[in-house]
Protein backbone atom coordinates (compact mmCIF):
# COMPACT_ATOMS: atom_id res chain seq x y z
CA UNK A 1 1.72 83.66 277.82
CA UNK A 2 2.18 87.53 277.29
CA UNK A 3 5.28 88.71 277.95
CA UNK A 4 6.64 91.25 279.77
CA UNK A 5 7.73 94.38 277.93
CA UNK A 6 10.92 94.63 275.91
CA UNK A 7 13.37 97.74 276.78
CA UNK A 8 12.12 98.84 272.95
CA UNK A 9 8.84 99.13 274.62
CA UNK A 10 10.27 100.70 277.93
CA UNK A 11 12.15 103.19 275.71
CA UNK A 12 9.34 103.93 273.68
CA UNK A 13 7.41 104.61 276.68
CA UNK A 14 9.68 107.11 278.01
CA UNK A 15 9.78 109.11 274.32
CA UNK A 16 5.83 109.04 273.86
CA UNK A 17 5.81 110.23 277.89
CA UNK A 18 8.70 112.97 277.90
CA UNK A 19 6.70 114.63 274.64
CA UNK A 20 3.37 114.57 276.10
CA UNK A 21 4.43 116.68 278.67
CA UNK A 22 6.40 118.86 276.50
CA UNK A 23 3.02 119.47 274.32
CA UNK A 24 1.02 119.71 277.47
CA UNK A 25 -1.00 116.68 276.26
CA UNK A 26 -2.88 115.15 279.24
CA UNK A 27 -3.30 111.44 277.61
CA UNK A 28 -0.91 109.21 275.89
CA UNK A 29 -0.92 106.02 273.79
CA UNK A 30 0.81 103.58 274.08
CA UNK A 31 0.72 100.62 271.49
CA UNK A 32 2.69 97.31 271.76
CA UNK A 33 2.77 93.95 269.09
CA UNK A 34 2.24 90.74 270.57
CA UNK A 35 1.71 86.94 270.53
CA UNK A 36 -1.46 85.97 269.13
CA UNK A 37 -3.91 85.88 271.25
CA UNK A 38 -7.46 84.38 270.53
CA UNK A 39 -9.69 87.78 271.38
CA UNK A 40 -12.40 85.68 273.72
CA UNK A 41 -10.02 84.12 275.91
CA UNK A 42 -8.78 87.97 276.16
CA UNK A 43 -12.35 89.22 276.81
CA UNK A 44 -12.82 85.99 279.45
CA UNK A 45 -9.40 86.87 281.53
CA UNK A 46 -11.29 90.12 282.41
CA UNK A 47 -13.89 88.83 284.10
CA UNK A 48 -15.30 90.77 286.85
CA UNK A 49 -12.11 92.73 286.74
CA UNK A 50 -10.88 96.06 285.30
CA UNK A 51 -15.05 97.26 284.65
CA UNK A 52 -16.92 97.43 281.85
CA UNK A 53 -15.67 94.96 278.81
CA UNK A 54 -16.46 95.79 274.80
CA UNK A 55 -16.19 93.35 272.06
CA UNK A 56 -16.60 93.75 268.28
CA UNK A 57 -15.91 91.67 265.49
CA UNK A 58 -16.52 92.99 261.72
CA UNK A 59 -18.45 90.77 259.56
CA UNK A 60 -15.77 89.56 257.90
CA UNK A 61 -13.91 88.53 260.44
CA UNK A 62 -11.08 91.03 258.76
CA UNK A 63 -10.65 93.31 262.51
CA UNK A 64 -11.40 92.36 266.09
CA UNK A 65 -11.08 94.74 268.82
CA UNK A 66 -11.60 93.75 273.06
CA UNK A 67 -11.99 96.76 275.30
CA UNK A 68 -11.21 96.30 278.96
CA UNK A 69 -11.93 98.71 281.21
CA UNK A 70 -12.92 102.49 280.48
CA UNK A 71 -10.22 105.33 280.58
CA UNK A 72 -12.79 107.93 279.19
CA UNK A 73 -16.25 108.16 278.42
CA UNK A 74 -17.83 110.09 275.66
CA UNK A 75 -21.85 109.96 276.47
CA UNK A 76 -24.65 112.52 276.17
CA UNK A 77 -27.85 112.16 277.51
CA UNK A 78 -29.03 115.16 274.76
CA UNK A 79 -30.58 112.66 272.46
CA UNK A 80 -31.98 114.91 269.49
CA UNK A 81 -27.88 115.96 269.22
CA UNK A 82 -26.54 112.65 270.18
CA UNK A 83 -23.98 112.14 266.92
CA UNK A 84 -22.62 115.95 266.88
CA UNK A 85 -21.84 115.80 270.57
CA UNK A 86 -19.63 112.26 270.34
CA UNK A 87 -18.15 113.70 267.05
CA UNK A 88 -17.23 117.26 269.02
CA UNK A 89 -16.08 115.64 272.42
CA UNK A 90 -14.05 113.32 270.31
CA UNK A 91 -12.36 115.78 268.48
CA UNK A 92 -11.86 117.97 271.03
CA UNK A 93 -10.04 114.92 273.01
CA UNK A 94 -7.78 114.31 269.95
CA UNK A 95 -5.84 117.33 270.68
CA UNK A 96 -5.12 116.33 273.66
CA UNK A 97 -3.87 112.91 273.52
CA UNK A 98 -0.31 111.76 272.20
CA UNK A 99 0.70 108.52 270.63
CA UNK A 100 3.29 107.21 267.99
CA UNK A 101 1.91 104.49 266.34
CA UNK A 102 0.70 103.96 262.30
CA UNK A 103 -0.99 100.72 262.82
CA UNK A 104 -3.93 100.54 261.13
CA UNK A 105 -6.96 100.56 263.88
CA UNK A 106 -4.34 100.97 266.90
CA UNK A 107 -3.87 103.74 269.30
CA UNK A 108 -6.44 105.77 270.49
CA UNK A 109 -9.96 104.04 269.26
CA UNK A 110 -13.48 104.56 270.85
CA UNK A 111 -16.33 101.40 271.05
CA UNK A 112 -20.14 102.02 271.28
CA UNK A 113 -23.45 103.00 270.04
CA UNK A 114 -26.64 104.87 270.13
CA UNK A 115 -30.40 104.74 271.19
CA UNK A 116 -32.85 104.26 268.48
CA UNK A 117 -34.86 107.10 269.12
CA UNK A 118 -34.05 110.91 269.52
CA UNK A 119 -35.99 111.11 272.84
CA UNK A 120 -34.94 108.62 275.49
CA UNK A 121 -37.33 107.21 277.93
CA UNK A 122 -37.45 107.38 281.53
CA UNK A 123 -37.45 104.44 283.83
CA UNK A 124 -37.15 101.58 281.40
CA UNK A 125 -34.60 98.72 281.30
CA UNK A 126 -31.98 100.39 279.09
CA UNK A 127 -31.37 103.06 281.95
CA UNK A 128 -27.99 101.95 282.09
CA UNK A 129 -27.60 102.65 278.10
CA UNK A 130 -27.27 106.80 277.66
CA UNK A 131 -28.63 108.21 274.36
CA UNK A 132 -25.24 107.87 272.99
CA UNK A 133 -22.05 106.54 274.55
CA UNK A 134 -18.04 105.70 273.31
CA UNK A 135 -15.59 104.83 275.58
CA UNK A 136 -12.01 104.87 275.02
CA UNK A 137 -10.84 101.65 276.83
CA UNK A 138 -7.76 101.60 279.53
CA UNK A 139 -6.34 98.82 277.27
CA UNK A 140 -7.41 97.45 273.68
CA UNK A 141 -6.76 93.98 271.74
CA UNK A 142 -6.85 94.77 268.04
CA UNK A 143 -6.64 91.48 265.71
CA UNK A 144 -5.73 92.61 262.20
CA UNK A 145 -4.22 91.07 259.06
CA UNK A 146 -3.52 88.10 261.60
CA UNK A 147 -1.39 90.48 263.80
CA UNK A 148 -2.16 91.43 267.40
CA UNK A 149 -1.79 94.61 268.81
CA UNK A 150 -2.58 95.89 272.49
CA UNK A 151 -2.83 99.77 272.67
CA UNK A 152 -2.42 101.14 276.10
CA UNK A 153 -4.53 104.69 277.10
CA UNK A 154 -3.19 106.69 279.97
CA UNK A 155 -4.19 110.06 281.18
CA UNK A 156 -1.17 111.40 282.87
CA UNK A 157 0.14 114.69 284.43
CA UNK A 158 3.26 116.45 285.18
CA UNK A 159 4.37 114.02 287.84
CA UNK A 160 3.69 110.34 286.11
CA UNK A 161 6.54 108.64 285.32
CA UNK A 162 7.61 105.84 283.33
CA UNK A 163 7.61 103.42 286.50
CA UNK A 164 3.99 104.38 286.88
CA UNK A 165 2.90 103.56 283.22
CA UNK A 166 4.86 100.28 283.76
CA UNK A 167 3.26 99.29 286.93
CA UNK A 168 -0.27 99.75 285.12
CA UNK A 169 0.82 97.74 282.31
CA UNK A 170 1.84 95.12 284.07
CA UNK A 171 -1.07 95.07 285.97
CA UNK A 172 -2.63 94.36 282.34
CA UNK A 173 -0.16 91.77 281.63
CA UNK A 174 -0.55 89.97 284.74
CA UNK A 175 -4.20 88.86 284.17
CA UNK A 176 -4.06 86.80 281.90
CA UNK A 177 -1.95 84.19 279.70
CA UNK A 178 -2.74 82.42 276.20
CA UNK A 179 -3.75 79.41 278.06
CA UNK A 180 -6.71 80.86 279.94
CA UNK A 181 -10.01 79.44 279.49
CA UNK A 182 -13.28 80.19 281.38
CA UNK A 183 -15.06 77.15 282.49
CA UNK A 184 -18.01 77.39 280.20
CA UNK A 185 -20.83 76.36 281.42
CA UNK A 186 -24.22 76.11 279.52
CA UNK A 187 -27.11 78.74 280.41
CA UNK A 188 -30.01 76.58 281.26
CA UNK A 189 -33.55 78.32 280.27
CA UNK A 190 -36.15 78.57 282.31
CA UNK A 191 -39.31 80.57 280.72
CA UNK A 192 -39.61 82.48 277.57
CA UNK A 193 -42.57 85.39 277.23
CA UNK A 194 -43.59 87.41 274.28
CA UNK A 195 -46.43 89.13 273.00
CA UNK A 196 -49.48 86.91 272.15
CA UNK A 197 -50.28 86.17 268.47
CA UNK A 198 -53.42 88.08 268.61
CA UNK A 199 -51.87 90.75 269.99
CA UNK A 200 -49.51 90.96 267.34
CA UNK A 201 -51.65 90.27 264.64
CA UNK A 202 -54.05 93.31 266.06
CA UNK A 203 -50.63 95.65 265.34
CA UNK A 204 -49.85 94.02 262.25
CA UNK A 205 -53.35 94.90 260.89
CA UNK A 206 -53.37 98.05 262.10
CA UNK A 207 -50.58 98.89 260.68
CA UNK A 208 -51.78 97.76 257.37
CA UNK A 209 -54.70 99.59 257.08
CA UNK A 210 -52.78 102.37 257.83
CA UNK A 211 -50.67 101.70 255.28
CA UNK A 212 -54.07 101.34 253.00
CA UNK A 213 -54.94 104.58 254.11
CA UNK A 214 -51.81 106.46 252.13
CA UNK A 215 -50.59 108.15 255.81
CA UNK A 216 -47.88 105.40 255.44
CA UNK A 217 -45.42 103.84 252.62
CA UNK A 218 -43.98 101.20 255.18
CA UNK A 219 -43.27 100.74 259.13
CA UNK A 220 -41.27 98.62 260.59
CA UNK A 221 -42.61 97.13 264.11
CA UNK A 222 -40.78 94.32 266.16
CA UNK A 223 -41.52 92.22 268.93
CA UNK A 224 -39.62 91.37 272.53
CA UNK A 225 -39.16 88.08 273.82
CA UNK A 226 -37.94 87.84 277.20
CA UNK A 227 -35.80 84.65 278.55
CA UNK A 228 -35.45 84.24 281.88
CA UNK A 229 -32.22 81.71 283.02
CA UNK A 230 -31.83 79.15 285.99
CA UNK A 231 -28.82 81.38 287.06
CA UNK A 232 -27.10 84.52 285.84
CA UNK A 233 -26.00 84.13 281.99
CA UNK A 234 -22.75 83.24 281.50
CA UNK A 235 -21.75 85.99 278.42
CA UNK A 236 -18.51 84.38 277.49
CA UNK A 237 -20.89 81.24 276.53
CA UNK A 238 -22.73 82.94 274.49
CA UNK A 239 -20.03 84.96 273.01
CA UNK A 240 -18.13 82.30 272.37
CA UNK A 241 -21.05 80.33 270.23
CA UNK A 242 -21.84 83.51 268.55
CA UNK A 243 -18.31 84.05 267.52
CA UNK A 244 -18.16 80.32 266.18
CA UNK A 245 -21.61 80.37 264.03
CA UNK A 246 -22.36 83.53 263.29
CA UNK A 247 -19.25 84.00 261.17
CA UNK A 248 -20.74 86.22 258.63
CA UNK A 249 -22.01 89.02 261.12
CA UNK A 250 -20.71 91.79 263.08
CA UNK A 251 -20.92 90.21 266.41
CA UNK A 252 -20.76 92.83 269.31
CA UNK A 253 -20.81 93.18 273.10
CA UNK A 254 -21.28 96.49 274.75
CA UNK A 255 -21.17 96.85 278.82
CA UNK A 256 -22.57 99.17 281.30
CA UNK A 257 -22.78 98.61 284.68
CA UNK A 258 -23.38 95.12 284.65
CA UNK A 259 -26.00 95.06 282.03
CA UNK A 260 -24.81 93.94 278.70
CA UNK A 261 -25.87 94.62 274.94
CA UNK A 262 -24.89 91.85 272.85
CA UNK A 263 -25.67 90.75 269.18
CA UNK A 264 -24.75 89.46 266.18
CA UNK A 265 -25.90 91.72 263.00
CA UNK A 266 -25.66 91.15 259.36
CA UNK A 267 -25.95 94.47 258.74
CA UNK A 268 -23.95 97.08 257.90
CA UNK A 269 -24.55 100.75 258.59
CA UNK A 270 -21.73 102.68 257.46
CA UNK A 271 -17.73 102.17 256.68
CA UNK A 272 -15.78 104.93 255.88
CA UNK A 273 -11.84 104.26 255.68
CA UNK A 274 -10.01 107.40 254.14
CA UNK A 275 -12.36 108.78 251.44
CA UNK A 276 -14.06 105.52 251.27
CA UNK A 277 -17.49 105.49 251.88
CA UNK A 278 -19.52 102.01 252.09
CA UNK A 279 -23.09 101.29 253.34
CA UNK A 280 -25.36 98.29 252.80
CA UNK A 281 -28.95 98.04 252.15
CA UNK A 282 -29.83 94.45 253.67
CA UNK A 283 -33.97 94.24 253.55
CA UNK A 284 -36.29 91.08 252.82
CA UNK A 285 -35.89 87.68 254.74
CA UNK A 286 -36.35 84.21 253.93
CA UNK A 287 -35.05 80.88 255.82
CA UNK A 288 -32.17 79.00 254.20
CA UNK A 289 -32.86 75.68 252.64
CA UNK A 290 -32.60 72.01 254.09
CA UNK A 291 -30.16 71.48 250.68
CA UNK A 292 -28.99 73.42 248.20
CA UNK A 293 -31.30 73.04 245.97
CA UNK A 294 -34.02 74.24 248.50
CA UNK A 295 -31.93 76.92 249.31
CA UNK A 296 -31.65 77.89 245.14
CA UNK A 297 -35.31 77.84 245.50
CA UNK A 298 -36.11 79.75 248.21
CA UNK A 299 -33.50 82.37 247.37
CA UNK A 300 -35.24 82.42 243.61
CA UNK A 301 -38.35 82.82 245.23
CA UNK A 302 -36.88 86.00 247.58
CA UNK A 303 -35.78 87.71 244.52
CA UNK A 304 -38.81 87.32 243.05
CA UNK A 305 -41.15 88.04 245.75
CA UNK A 306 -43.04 91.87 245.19
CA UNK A 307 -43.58 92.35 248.87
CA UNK A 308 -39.48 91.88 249.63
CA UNK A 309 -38.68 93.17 246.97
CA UNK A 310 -40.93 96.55 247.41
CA UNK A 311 -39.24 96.29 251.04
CA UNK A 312 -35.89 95.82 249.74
CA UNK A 313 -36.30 98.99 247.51
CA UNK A 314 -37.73 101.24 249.95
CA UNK A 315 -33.98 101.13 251.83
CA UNK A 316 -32.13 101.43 248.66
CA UNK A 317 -33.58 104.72 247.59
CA UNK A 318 -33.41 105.87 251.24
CA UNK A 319 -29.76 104.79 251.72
CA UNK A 320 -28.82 106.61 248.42
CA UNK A 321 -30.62 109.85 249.05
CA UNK A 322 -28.90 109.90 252.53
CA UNK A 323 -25.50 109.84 251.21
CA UNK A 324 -25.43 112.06 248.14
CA UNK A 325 -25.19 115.25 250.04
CA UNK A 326 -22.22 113.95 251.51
CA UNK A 327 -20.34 112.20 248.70
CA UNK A 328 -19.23 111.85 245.33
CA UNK A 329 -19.69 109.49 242.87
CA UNK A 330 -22.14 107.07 244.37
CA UNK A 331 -22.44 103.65 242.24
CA UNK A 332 -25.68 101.26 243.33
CA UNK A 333 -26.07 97.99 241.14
CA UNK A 334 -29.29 97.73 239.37
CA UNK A 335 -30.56 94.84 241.10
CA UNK A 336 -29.98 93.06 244.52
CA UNK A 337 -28.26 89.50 245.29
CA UNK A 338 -28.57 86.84 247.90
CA UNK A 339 -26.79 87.30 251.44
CA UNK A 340 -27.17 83.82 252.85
CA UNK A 341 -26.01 84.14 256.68
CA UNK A 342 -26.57 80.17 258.86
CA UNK A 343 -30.18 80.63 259.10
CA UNK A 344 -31.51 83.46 256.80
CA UNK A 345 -31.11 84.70 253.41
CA UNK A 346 -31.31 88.40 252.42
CA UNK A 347 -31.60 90.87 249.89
CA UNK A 348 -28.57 93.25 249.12
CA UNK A 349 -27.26 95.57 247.33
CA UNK A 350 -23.85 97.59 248.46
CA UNK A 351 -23.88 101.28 248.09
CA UNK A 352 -20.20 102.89 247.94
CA UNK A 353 -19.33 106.72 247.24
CA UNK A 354 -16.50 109.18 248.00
CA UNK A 355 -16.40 111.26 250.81
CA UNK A 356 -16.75 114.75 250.71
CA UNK A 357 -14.14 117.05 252.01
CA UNK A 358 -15.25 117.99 256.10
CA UNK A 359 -17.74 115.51 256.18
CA UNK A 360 -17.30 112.62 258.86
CA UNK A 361 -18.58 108.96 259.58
CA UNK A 362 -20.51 110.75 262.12
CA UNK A 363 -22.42 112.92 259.91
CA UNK A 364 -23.16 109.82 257.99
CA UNK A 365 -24.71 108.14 260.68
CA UNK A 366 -26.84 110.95 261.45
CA UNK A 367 -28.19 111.38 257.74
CA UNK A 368 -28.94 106.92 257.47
CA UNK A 369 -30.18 106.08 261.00
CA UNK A 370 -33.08 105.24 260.78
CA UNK A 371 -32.77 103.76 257.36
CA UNK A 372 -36.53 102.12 256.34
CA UNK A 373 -35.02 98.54 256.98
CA UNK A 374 -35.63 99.46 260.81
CA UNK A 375 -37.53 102.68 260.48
CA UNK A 376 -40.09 102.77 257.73
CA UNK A 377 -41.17 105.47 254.90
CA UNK A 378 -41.76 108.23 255.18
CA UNK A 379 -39.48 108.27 258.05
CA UNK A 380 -40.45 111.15 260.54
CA UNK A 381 -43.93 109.08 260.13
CA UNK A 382 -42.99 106.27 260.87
CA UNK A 383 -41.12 106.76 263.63
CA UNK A 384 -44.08 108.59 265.61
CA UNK A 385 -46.07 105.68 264.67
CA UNK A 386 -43.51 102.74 266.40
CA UNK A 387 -43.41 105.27 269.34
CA UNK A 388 -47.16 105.05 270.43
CA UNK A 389 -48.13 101.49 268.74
CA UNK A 390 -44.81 99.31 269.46
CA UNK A 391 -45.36 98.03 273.29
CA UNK A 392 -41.82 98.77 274.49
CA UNK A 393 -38.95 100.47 274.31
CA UNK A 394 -35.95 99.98 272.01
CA UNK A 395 -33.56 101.48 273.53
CA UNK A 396 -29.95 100.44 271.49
CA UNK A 397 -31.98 98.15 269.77
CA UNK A 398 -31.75 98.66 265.74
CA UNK A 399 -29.67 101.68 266.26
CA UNK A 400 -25.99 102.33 265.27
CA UNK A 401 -22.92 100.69 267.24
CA UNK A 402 -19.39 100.31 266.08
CA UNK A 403 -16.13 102.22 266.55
CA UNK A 404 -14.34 105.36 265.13
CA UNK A 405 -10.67 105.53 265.34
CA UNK A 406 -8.44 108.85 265.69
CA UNK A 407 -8.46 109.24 261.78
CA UNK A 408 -12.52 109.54 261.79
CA UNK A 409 -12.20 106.16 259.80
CA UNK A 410 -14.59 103.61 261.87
CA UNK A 411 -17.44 101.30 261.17
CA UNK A 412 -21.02 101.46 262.45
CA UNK A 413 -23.61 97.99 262.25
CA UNK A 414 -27.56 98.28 262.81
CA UNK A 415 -27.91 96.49 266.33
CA UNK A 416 -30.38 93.80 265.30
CA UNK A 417 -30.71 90.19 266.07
CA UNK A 418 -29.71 91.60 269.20
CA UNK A 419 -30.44 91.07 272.86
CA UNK A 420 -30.12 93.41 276.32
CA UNK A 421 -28.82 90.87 279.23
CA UNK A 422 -29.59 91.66 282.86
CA UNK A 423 -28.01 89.18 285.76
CA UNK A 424 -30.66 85.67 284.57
CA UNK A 425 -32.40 87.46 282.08
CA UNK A 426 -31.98 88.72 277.77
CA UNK A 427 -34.67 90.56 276.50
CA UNK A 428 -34.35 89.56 272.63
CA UNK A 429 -35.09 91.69 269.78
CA UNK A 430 -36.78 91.30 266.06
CA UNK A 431 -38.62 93.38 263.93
CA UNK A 432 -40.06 92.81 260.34
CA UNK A 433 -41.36 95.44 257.59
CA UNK A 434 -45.04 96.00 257.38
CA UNK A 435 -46.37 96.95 253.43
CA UNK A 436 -49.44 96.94 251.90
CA UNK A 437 -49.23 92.93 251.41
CA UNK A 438 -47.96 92.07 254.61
CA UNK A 439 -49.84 89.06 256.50
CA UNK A 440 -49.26 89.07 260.26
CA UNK A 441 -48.92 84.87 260.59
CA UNK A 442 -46.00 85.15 258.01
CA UNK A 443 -44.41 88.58 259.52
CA UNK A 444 -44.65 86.79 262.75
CA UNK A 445 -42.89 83.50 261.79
CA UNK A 446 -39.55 85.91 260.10
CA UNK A 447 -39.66 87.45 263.86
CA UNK A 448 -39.13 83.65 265.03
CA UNK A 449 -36.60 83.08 262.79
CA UNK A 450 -34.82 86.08 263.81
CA UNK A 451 -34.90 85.56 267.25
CA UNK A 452 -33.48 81.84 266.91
CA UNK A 453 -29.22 82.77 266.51
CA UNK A 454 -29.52 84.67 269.91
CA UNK A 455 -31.67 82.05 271.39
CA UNK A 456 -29.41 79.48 270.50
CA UNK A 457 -26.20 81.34 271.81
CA UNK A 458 -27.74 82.32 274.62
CA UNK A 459 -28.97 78.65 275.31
CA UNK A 460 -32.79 78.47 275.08
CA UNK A 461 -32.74 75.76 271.81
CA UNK A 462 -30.89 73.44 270.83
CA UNK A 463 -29.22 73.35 267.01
């Protein structure tokens, strides 16, 4: 069980405190080490309680931060300037917050993402999903280098005193022990709808001839399919089997109001940590084998396939002329490898540079999203194209979410294989890239495949 805090802590708390007021800061910081904690039974003790919850687990597995509750929001509904606004509010805040901690990826950290398109629209289901939004949780799990950290965000005034930050922390402490487990029950599927074949094969087509017609290089169109559940889904379920099998993707969960965004991504937008700069161009899809050597097969035929690997180039010289004006020596292999995830095998190739001087992972985010993995070529294009063809809205879908911590270092993931929950129902994502070659039976079995790790964590197959 978590314990109570030390008189280290209670001391420290009373320093970080007493100098916030004396620099007229307004919020404090407060960051503690504790017992290891496994992050979903953290995430699960907070049910119902404390507001919104955020979840985020890098690809790796390497950091794993669980927001409860929201201290401060950071949201604009100004789509077109969606990035500069978080990255001005953000710094702005920073001045006036205090904390003593150098933990890597402690103290005052913000959690979650953007809409897809500059120009939000009215009345559809993401309503509760602002053009871009990061909140700076009341209280933070951070699992790193197998150490556990809760950070602590207060905003305080003149007359808060140590007895009030300790009566608040409690509270946290309180919840929940090690040993708490959510009765996890099984979400039992009632109907699934998507669009029709034909239907889809019509926009496929279209699209193609389009493409034939030189107004288009590529465009990427997806497809919904909407699950509708006996009773209202049961996220830690599905959190917790997406946390178990999807161990080589970012798996996320962001919460408004009820509604929650939830996914599990292979790919990686942007990392910057210091002057480190690393993005990944992940483009061209094939299933995995039934054995290895079906899988050696299948990946030889991937690398050797003109349509993927046409696809697969299209984001690499995107990616690359993104980040040149903001970096120094970029290095991109020649050629692209395998990235074999439980179901799927991709195409990548890493991209890594060095940032410039008064650039920030913001500005980088900006400059890649869309890259043509979710957008298409030429971009500005192809977005106007998936805005009057593409039969609903995307919302967060394929757009960047992640985290950015007080250093500017942070971490952003393209929110595919994604799905948008709603009380008994998850709207599931996928999208494929339309070329030249591009046959609408085989574009529409990669959406299948796509949709299948949700649909399995959310409960609608069976392994």
């Amino acid at each position: 069980m978590l314990q109570t805090k030390s008189k280290s802590i209670q001391l420290d708390v009373y320093e970080i405190l007493e100098e916030a007021k004396k620099l007229n800061r307004n919020y404090i910081s407060i960051v503690e080490r504790i017992e290891p904690i496994h992050p979903i039974d953290f995430y699960s003790a907070f049910h119902e309680t404390f507001g919104n919850r955020y979840f985020w687990k890098q690809a790796d597995g390497g950091i794993v931060f669980v927001g409860i509750g929201v201290e401060k929001t950071f949201e604009t509904k100004n789509a077109k300037n969606r990035f500069r606004h978080i990255h001005s509010e953000w710094e702005s805040f920073l001045k006036n917050v205090h904390f003593d901690s150098s933990i890597p990826w402690t103290g005052p950290l913000l959690l979650g993402g953007f809409s897809f398109f500059d120009e939000k629209e009215l009345n559809s289901k993401w309503d509760k999903f602002p053009s871009g939004q990061m909140v700076l949780p009341k209280v933070m799990l951070t699992v790193h280098d197998d150490q556990h950290y809760l950070t602590f965000n207060f905003k305080i005034n003149k007359e808060t005193s140590v007895d009030d930050i300790e009566e608040r922390m409690n509270e946290i402490y309180h919840q929940f022990s090690a040993d708490y487990k959510e009765n996890l029950e099984d979400n039992e599927l009632n109907e699934l709808n998507t669009l029709e074949y034909e239907e889809w094969a019509h926009l496929i087509n279209e699209a193609v001839q389009t493409i034939k017609s030189g107004k288009l290089g590529k465009v990427v169109l997806a497809r919904e399919l909407e699950a509708i559940f006996e009773n209202k889904i049961t996220i830690e379920s599905v959190l917790q089997h997406l946390y178990d099998t999807e161990q080589d993707c970012y798996v996320f969960i962001m919460e408004n109001d009820g509604d929650l965004f939830v996914g599990a991504t292979p790919e990686r937008l942007v990392r910057v940590e210091g002057e480190e700069i690393l993005s990944t161009c992940l483009a061209g899809t094939i299933s995995r084998g039934k054995d290895e050597s079906e899988d050696e097969a299948l990946a030889t035929r991937l690398l050797n396939d003109k349509k993927n690997r046409e696809e697969h180039q299209f984001v690499v010289d995107m990616v690359k002329d993104a980040i040149r004006p903001y970096s120094n020596h970029l290095s991109i292999p020649d050629n692209p490898t395998i990235y074999r995830l439980k179901h799927l095998q991709h195409l990548y190739t890493p991209v890594t540079a060095t940032l410039k001087k008064g650039i920030s992972i913001f500005d980088l985010v900006q400059s890649l999203h869309p890259t043509p993995a979710l957008g298409g070529d030429p971009t500005d294009k192809a977005l106007s194209y998936i805005k009057v063809k593409e039969p609903f809205d995307r919302g967060w879908y394929a757009a960047p979410v992640g985290f950015v911590d007080s250093q500017f270092n942070g971490e952003f993931a393209v929110a595919i294989r994604s799905a948008l929950i709603q009380g008994n129902e998850a709207t599931l994502f996928a999208g494929c890239g339309v070329v030249l070659e591009s046959d609408p039976l085989e574009e529409f079995d990669e959406t299948d495949l796509k949709f299948m790790p949700m649909l399995k964590a959310l409960g609608g197959k069976n392994e």
